[in-house]
Every structure is written in C-alpha cells, then in structure tokens.
Protein backbone atom coordinates (compact mmCIF):
# COMPACT_ATOMS: atom_id res chain seq x y z
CA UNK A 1 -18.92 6.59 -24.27
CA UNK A 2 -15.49 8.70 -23.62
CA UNK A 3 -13.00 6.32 -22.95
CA UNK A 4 -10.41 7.44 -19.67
CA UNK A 5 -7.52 8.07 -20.76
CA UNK A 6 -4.59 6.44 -18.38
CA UNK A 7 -0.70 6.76 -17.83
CA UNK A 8 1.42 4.57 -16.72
CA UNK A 9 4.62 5.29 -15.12
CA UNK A 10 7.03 2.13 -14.88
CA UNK A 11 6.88 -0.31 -16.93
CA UNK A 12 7.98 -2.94 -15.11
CA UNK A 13 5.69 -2.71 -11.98
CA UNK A 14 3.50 -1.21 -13.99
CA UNK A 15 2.80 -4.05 -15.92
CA UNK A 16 -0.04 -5.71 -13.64
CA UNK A 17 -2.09 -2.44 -14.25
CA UNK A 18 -1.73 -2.62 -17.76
CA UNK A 19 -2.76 -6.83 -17.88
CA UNK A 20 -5.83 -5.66 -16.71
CA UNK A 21 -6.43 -2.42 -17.90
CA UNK A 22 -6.90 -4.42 -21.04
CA UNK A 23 -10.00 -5.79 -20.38
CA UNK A 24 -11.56 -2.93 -19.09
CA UNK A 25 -14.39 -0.84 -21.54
CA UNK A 26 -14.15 2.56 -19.82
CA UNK A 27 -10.54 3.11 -19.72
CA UNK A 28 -7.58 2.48 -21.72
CA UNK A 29 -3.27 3.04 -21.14
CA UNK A 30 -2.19 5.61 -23.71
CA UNK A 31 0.79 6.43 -22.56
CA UNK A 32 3.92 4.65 -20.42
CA UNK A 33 6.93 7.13 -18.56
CA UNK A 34 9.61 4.70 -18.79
CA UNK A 35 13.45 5.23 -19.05
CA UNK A 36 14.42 2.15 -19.18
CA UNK A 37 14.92 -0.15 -22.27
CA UNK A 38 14.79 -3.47 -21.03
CA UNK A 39 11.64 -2.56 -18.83
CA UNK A 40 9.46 -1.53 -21.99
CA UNK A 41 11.24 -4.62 -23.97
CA UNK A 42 10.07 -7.23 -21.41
CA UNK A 43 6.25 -5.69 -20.70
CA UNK A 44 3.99 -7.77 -23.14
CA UNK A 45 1.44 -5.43 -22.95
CA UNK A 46 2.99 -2.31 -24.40
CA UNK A 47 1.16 -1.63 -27.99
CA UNK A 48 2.02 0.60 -30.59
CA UNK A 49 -0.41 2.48 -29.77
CA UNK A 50 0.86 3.70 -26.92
CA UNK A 51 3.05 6.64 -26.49
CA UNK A 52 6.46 6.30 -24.67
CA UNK A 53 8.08 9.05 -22.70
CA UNK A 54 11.23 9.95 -21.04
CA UNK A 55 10.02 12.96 -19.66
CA UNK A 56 7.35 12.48 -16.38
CA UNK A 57 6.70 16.31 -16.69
CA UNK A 58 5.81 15.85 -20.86
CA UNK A 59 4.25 12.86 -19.71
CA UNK A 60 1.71 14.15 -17.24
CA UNK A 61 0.74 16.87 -19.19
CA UNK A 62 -0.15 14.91 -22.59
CA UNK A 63 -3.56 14.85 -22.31
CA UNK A 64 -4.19 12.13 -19.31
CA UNK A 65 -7.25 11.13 -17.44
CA UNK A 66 -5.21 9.47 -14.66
CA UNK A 67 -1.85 8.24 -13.55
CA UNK A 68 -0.66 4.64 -11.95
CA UNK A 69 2.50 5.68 -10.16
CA UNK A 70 4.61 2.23 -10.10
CA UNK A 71 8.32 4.13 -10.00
CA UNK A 72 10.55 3.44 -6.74
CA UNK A 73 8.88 2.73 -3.50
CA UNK A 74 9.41 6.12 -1.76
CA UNK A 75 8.98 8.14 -4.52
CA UNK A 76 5.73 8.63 -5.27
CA UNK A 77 4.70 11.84 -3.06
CA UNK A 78 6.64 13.74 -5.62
CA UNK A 79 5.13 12.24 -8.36
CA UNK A 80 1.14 12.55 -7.29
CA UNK A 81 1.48 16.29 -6.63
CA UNK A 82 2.70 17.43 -10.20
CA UNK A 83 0.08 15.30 -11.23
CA UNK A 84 -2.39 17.32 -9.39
CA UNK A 85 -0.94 20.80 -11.00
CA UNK A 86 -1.59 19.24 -14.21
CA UNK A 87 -4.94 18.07 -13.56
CA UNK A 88 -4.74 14.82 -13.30
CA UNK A 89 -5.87 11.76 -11.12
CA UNK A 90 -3.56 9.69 -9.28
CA UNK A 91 -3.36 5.64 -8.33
CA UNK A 92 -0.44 5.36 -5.82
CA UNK A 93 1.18 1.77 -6.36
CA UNK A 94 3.02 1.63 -3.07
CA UNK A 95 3.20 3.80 -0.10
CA UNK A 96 1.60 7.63 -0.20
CA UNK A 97 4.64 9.10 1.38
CA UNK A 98 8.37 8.40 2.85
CA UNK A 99 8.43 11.63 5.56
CA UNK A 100 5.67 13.44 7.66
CA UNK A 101 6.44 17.00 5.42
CA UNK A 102 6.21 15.00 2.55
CA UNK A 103 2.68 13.99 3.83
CA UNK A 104 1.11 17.51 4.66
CA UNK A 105 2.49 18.60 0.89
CA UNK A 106 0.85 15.55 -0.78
CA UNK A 107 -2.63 16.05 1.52
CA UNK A 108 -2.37 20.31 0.84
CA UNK A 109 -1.57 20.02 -3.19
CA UNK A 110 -5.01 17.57 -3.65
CA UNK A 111 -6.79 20.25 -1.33
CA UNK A 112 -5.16 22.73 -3.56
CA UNK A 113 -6.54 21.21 -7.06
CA UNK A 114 -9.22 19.24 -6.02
CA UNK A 115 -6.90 16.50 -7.05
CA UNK A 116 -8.29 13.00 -7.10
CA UNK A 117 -6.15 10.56 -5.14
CA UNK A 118 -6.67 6.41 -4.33
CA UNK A 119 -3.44 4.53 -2.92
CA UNK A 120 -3.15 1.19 -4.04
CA UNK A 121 -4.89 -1.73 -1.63
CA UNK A 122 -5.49 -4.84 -3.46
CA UNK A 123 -5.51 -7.08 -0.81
CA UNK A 124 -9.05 -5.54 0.84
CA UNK A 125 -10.50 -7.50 -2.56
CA UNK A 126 -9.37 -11.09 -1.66
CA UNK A 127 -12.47 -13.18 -1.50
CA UNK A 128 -12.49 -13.78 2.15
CA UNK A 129 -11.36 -10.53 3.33
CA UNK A 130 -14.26 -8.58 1.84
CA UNK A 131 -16.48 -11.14 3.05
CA UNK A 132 -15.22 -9.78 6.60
CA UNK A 133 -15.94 -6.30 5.69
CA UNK A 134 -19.60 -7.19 4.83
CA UNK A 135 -20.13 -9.07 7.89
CA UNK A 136 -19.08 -5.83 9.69
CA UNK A 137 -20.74 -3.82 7.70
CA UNK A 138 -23.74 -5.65 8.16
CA UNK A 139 -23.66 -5.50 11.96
CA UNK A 140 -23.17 -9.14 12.29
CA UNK A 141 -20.40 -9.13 14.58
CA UNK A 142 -20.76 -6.23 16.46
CA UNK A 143 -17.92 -3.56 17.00
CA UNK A 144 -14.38 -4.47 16.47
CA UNK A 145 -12.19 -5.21 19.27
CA UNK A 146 -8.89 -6.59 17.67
CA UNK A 147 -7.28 -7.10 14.94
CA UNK A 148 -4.29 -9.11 13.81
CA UNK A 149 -2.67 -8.86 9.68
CA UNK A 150 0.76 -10.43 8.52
CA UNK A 151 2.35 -10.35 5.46
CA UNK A 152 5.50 -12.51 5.13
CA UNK A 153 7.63 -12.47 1.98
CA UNK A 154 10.62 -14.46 2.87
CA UNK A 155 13.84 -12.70 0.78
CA UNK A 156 16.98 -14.39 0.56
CA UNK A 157 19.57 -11.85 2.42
CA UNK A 158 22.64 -12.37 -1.00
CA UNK A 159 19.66 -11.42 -3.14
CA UNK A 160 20.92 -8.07 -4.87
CA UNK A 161 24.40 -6.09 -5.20
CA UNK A 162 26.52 -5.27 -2.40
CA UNK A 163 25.50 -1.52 -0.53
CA UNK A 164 28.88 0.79 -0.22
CA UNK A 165 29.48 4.44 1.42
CA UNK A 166 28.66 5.79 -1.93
CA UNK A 167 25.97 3.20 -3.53
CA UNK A 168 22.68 4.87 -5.21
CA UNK A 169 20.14 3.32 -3.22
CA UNK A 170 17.60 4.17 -6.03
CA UNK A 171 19.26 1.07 -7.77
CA UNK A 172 18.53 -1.03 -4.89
CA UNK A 173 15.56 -3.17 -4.70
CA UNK A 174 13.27 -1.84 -1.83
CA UNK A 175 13.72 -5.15 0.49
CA UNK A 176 17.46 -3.96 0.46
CA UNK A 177 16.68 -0.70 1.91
CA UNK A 178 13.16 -0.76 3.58
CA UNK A 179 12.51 -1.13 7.46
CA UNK A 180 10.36 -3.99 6.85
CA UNK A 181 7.32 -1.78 9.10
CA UNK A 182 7.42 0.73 6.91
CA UNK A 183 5.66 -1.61 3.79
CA UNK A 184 1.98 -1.87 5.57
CA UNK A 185 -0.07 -1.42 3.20
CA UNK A 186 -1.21 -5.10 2.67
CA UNK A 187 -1.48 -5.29 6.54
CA UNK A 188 -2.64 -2.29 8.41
CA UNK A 189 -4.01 -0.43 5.07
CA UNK A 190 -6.29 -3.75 4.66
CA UNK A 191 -7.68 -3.59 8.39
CA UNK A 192 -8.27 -0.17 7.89
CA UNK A 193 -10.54 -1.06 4.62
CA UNK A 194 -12.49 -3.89 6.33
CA UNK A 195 -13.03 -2.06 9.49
CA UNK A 196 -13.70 1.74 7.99
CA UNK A 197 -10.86 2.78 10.76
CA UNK A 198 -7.82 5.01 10.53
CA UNK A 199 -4.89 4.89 12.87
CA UNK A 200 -4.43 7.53 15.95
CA UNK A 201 -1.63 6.14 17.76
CA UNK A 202 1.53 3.58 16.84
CA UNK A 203 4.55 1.53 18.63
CA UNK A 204 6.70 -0.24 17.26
CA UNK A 205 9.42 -3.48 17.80
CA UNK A 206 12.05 -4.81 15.63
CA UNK A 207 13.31 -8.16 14.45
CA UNK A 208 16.54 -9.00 13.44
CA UNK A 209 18.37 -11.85 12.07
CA UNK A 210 22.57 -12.57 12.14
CA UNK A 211 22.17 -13.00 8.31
CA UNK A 212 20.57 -9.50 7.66
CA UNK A 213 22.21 -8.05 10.35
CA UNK A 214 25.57 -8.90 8.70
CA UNK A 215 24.84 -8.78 4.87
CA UNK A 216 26.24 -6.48 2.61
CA UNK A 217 23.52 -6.52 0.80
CA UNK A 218 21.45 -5.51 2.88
CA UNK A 219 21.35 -1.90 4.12
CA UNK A 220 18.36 -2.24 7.06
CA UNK A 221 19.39 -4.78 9.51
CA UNK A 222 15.50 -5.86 10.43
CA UNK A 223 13.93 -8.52 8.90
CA UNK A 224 10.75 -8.15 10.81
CA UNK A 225 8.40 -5.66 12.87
CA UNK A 226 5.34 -6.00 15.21
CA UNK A 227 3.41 -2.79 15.00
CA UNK A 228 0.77 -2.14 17.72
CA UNK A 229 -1.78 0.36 16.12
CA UNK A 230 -4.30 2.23 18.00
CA UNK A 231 -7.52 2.77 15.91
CA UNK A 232 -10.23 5.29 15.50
CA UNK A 233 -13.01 2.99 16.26
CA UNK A 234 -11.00 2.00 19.90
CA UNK A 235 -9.65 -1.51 18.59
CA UNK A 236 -6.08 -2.29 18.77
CA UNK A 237 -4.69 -3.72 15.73
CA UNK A 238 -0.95 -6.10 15.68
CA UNK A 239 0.54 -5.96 12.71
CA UNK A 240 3.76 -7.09 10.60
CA UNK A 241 4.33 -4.89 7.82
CA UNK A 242 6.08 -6.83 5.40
CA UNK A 243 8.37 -9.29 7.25
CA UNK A 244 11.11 -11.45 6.03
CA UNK A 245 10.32 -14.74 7.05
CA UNK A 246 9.18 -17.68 5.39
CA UNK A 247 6.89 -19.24 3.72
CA UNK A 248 5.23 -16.07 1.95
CA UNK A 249 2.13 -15.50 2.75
CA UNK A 250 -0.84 -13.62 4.14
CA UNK A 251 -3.02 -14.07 6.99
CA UNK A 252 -6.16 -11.49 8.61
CA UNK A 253 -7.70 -11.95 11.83
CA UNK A 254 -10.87 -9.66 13.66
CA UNK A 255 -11.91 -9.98 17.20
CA UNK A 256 -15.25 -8.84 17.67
CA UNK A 257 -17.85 -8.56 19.58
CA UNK A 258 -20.08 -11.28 18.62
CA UNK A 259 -17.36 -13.57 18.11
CA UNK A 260 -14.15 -14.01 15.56
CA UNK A 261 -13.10 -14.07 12.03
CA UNK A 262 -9.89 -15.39 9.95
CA UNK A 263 -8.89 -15.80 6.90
CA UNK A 264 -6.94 -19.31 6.34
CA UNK A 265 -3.23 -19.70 6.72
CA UNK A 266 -1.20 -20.14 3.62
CA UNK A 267 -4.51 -19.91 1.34
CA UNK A 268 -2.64 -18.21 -1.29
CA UNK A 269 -6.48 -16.98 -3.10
CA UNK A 270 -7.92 -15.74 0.55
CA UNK A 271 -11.18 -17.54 -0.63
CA UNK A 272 -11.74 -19.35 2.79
CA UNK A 273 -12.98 -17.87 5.63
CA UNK A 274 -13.26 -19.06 9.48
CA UNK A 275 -15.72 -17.60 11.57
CA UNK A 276 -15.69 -18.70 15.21
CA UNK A 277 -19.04 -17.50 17.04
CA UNK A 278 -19.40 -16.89 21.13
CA UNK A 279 -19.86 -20.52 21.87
CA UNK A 280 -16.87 -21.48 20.60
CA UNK A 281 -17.79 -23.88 17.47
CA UNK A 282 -16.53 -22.44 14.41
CA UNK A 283 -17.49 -22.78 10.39
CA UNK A 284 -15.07 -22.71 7.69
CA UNK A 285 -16.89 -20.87 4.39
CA UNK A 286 -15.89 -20.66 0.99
CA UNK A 287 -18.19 -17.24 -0.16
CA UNK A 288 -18.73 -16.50 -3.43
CA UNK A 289 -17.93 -13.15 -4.72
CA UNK A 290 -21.44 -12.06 -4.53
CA UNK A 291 -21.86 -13.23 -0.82
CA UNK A 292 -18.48 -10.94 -0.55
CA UNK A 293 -19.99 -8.21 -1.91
CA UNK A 294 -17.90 -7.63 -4.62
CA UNK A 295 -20.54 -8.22 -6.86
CA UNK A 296 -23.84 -6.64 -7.63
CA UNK A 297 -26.40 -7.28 -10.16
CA UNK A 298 -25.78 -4.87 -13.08
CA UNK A 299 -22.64 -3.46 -12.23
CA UNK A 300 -20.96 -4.84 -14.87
CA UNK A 301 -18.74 -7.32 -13.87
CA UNK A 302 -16.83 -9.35 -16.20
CA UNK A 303 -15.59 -13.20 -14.76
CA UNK A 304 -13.78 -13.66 -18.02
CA UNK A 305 -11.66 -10.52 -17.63
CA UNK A 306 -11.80 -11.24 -13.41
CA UNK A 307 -10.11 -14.86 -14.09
CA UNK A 308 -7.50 -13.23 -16.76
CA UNK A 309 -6.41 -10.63 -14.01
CA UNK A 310 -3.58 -10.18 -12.28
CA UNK A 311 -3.01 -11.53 -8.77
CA UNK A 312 -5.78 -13.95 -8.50
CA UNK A 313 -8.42 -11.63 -9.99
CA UNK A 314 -8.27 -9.23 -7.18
CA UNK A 315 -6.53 -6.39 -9.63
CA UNK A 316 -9.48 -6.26 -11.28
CA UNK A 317 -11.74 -5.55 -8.19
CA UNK A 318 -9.15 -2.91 -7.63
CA UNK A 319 -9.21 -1.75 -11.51
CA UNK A 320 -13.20 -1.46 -11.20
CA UNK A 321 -13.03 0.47 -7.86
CA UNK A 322 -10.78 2.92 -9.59
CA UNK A 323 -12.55 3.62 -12.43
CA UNK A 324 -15.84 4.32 -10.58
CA UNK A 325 -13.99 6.46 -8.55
CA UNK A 326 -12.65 8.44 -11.87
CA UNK A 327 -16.34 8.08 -13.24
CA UNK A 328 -17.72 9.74 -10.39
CA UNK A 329 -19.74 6.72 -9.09
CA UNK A 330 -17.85 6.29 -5.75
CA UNK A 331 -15.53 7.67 -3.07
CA UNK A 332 -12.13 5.95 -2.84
CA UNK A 333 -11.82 4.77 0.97
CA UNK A 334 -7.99 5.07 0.86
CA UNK A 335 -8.05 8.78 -0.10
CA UNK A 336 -5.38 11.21 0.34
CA UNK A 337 -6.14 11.76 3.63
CA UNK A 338 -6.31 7.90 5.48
CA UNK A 339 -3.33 7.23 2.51
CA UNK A 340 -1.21 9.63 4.45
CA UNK A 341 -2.18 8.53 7.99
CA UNK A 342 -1.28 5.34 6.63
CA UNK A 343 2.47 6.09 5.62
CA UNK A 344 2.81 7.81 8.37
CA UNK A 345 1.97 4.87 10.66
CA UNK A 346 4.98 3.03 9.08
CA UNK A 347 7.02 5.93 9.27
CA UNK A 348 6.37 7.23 13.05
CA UNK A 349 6.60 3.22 13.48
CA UNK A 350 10.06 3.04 12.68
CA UNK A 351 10.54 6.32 14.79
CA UNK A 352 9.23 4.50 17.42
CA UNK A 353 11.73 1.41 16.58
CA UNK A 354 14.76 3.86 16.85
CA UNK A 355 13.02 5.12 20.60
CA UNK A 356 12.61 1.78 22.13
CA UNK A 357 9.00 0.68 21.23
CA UNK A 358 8.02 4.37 22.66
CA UNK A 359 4.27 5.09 21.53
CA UNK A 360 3.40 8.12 19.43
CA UNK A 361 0.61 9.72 17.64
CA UNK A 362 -0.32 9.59 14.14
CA UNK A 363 -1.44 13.39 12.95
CA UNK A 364 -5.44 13.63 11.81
CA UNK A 365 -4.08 15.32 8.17
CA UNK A 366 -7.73 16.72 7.65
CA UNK A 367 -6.99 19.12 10.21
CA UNK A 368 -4.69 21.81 9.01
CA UNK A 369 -3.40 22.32 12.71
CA UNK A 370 -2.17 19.24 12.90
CA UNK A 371 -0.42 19.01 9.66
CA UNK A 372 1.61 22.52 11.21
CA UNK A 373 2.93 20.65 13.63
CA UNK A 374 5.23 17.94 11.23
CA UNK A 375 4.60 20.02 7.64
CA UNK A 376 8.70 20.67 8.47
CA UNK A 377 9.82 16.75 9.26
CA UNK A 378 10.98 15.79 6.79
CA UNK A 379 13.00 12.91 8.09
CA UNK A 380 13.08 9.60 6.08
CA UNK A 381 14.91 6.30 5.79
CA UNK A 382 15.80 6.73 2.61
CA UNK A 383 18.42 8.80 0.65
CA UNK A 384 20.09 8.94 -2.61
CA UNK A 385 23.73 7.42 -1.07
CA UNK A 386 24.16 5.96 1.87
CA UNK A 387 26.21 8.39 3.32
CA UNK A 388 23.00 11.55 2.65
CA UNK A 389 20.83 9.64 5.38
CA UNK A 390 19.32 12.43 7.17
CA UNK A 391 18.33 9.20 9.57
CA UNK A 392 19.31 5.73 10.65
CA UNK A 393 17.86 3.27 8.72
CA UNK A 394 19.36 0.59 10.57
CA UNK A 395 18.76 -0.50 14.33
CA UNK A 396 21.78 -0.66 15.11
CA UNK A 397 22.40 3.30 14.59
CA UNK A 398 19.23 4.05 16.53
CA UNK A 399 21.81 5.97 19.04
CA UNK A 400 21.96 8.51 16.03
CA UNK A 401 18.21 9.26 16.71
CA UNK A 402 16.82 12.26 18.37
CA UNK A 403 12.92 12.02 18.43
C-alpha cells in the first residue's frame, strides 16, 4: 500500500495533526514549514525523519500528497491556492478565507486544478453531535426548524502584549484581533454538518465588555456576537461564534419537527445527548460511537489510536474522514465551496455588525455570477499594522463603514 504523503505547516498548531497522524496506516507527515525555532523545539512529534523547511513555496512542491494549513488564522486562502498550482490537497485548520475576493480566488483556483479542499470541523465528530446528524439523517425527527450552537472560550482581556499605531498584528494572538463572529466554525460550520445546510442570508449583533472595550491589548472591542443565519433547508440558526465569556464550553441545540435535540451543557466529551419528543418527556442518552455512526463494521477503526487522539478522540474521526477523502472513498462535506459560504457568513456578519444588525446575503460561490459580484471586495478585519486597516475592526469605528 502507497503511503500519503502529508505536510504540515506550523508546528505549533500543527501539532494535534501530527499526534494523530501517527497512528494512522495510510498516511504519514514528511515534511513540517516552520520558521520558528522554539515551535519545532517544543512539538514532541517532530522525527528525524521529517524534513524541515523555511520556504512554503520549496515546501509545497517537495513531493506532497496533502497539506494541513495551521499558520495564522486569516491566512490560509493564500496558502491553499499555491497548494493547488502545485498539485496538492489541502486541510484548512481555521477559517477558508478573511475577505469575499479572497473567497471567489480560493473557490476559482480548486475549479482551476481540480484541487482537493476539506476545512477543518472537528466538532461535527463529538459523540453526541453525530448522533444528531444520524437521527436527521434517518428521518427521525423530521425537517429542521431551528437551530441554536455556542462556543464560549473565556480569554482574560491582559492576556498578550499591548497593540500600538504601528504593532504587527501577525504577532498577535487571534483573540487579540478577531471579531469574535468571525471564528464560527465550531458553531455554524457544525450545524451546517449535522443538518447538510449551507447559509443564504446573515445578521449580526455585538457584545461588548468595559474590560475589552478599554484594553490595550486588545484590538477588537467585542467580546461576543449573536449571529442569526438563514439556511438553505428554511431553518433559522442563532449562533455565537466564538465568544468571550466564561466557563469554556460548547453547547448544540435542533428544533425539529418531531420534537428536540441537545447536547449537554458543560459536557466537555459531547457524549450525552437529550432528546425531548412532542409530548414533552425527554431521555438523556449516552450513544456509543457506533449508534453515532461514526463507526462501521470493517472500516477500520482503531479505539487504541481513537483514545490516544487529540481532543477527546474526535481528531481522529476528523483524521479518518480526511484520508478517505484523499483515498478517493468519500466527498468532504465542508468543501471549497460550503468552506467559503462559511467564512463568508462570519465575514458579511461582522459587515452586518458595523450596519446595525442590517441583514445581508451570503453569495452561492458555485455560481460564477455570483462570485462577479464580490470577486473585487476585498475588505477584511485584518491587516499587517494597525494603521493598514482597509476596515474597522472595532465597533466603535463602525462610523468608518460604508456597506
């Protein structure tokens, strides 16, 4: 059997990929694009066998299978597309893109190659949540109606250094820069998993806090967002994107037809699941991973290397679904295409925060008409200084806005 040969670029991040990568038979990390020292000092898994580069450009073209992007959050559009030109298949760690242009040149370069594309969604492959998705699936609850997903990860506001006129934001962590509705892919990308939807229409409200609003360390002033989404199957999903309050944690809820399901509050393995029916009375389940679906006779599955993985286990479910996807076996659900309606939920959500909540429509990227009209916005919160923001990334500037 040919063994798939993977990349890794950053180390650091990177490093959850690589734990389980380990345990995997079809695939192995050959390679790490890493400039920083202390990054490839402190990963445990790097091996001597593996080739370190400097270069991305030397990297990508030395002979790779498939790349895990892990470098800075908004960062990665970049990134996947000279990955395509060199052939190679792409696993987007965080979000697919950071402006609308951005999207329409990641969705047209993977047209353009026949590029093979999966953004990162590990939290569809919590226990409980993909026993939702079957359930669905299954026609046991009928169509979805609603849908509620937050994802709190409470960060101290003095956490990192203080943000001046002239700071490079690329040494900032993420939290520091990020409005907080912009991170969604544990929250609306997981809805959009369990419910086979994609998004057609977004609004958007922010939360702020005197602390955040204040810091400076911080350079968003929002701590916290409620999305409203507008699906493709007619539901309406609420969402938080990743929001600043604490405890951390993670939480799913789906209003159906034939009754509700939820995932249990501050059940840090998502292994219990609530289902209320019509009637009211309500049963509190603890399904295995084969009553979850994410195991099937003779498919190969490994609990040893499943227990050993990172985040819970659910890496590896992630780790599998990639490498059937690279094997041919499977379709990735979060393809190109729904990963770029999916960034561009969060970042048409946080044009909607800078226009008062005001609603707005989420291009279909599959249709090349629609990708005319944004291919040249390329409008994001981010920047190398602070002072090269082609757009507020703070509430308080929203004045300096023009939708």
């Amino acid at each position: 059997m040919e063994i798939l040969k993977i990349g890794v670029m950053g180390a650091r991040r990177g490093s959850s990929f690589m734990r389980t990568l380990q345990y995997m038979e079809e695939a192995k990390v050959v390679a790490i694009c890493e400039v920083d020292d202390a990054a490839l000092e402190e990963n445990e898994y790097v091996t001597d066998e593996m080739k370190i580069y400097r270069d991305y450009d030397e990297f990508v073209h030395s002979g790779l299978d498939a790349v895990i992007l892990c470098n800075f959050f908004h960062e990665h559009a970049p990134y996947a597309i000279k990955a395509f030109e060199a052939g190679v298949a792409v696993l987007s760690e965080t979000t697919a893109a950071a402006s609308l242009g951005e999207c329409v040149q990641l969705v047209e370069k993977c047209e353009e190659h026949q590029g093979t594309y999966i953004l990162l969604a590990n939290c569809p492959y919590f226990t409980a949540v993909h026993a939702m998705k079957k359930r669905i699936d299954e026609g046991k609850m009928g169509r979805v109606l609603y849908g509620e997903a937050e994802y709190l990860h409470y960060t101290h506001v003095e956490d990192g250094s203080t943000i001046k006129k002239d700071t490079d934001l690329n040494n900032l962590h993420w939290r520091q820069v990020l409005p907080s509705n912009m991170y969604n892919m544990h929250t609306l990308g997981t809805l959009m998993y369990v419910t086979g939807s994609v998004p057609m229409k977004v609004s958007c409200k922010m939360i702020r806090r005197t602390d955040f609003y204040k810091s400076p360390r911080k350079l968003t002033d929002c701590n916290g967002s409620v999305v409203i989404t507008e699906m493709s199957n007619g539901a309406v999903f609420n969402t938080t994107g990743c929001s600043g309050y604490a405890p951390t944690s993670k939480w799913y809820r789906l209003a159906c037809e034939q009754g509700t399901m939820e995932t249990k509050r501050y059940d840090k393995r998502e292994d219990k699941l609530i289902v209320a029916g019509l009637d009211g009375n309500s049963e509190e389940m603890s399904p295995s991973l084969e009553e979850a679906g994410l195991v099937k006779e003779g498919d190969g599955f490994n609990l040893s290397a499943y227990e050993k993985s990172s985040h819970g286990g659910i890496d590896y479910h992630l780790t599998r679904a990639f490498i059937r996807v690279l094997l041919k076996k499977e379709k990735p659900f979060l393809d190109v295409y729904r990963s770029a309606a999916l960034s561009a939920a969060g970042i048409l959500g946080w044009y909607s925060a800078l226009s008062d909540g005001k609603e707005l429509r989420i291009p279909d990227f599959t249709k090349k008409e629609e990708r005319d009209a944004v291919r040249d916005d390329f409008r994001t919160p981010f920047a190398k200084r602070y002072s090269d923001l082609q757009m507020p990334c703070r509430l308080d500037e929203k004045d300096k806005f023009v939708l």
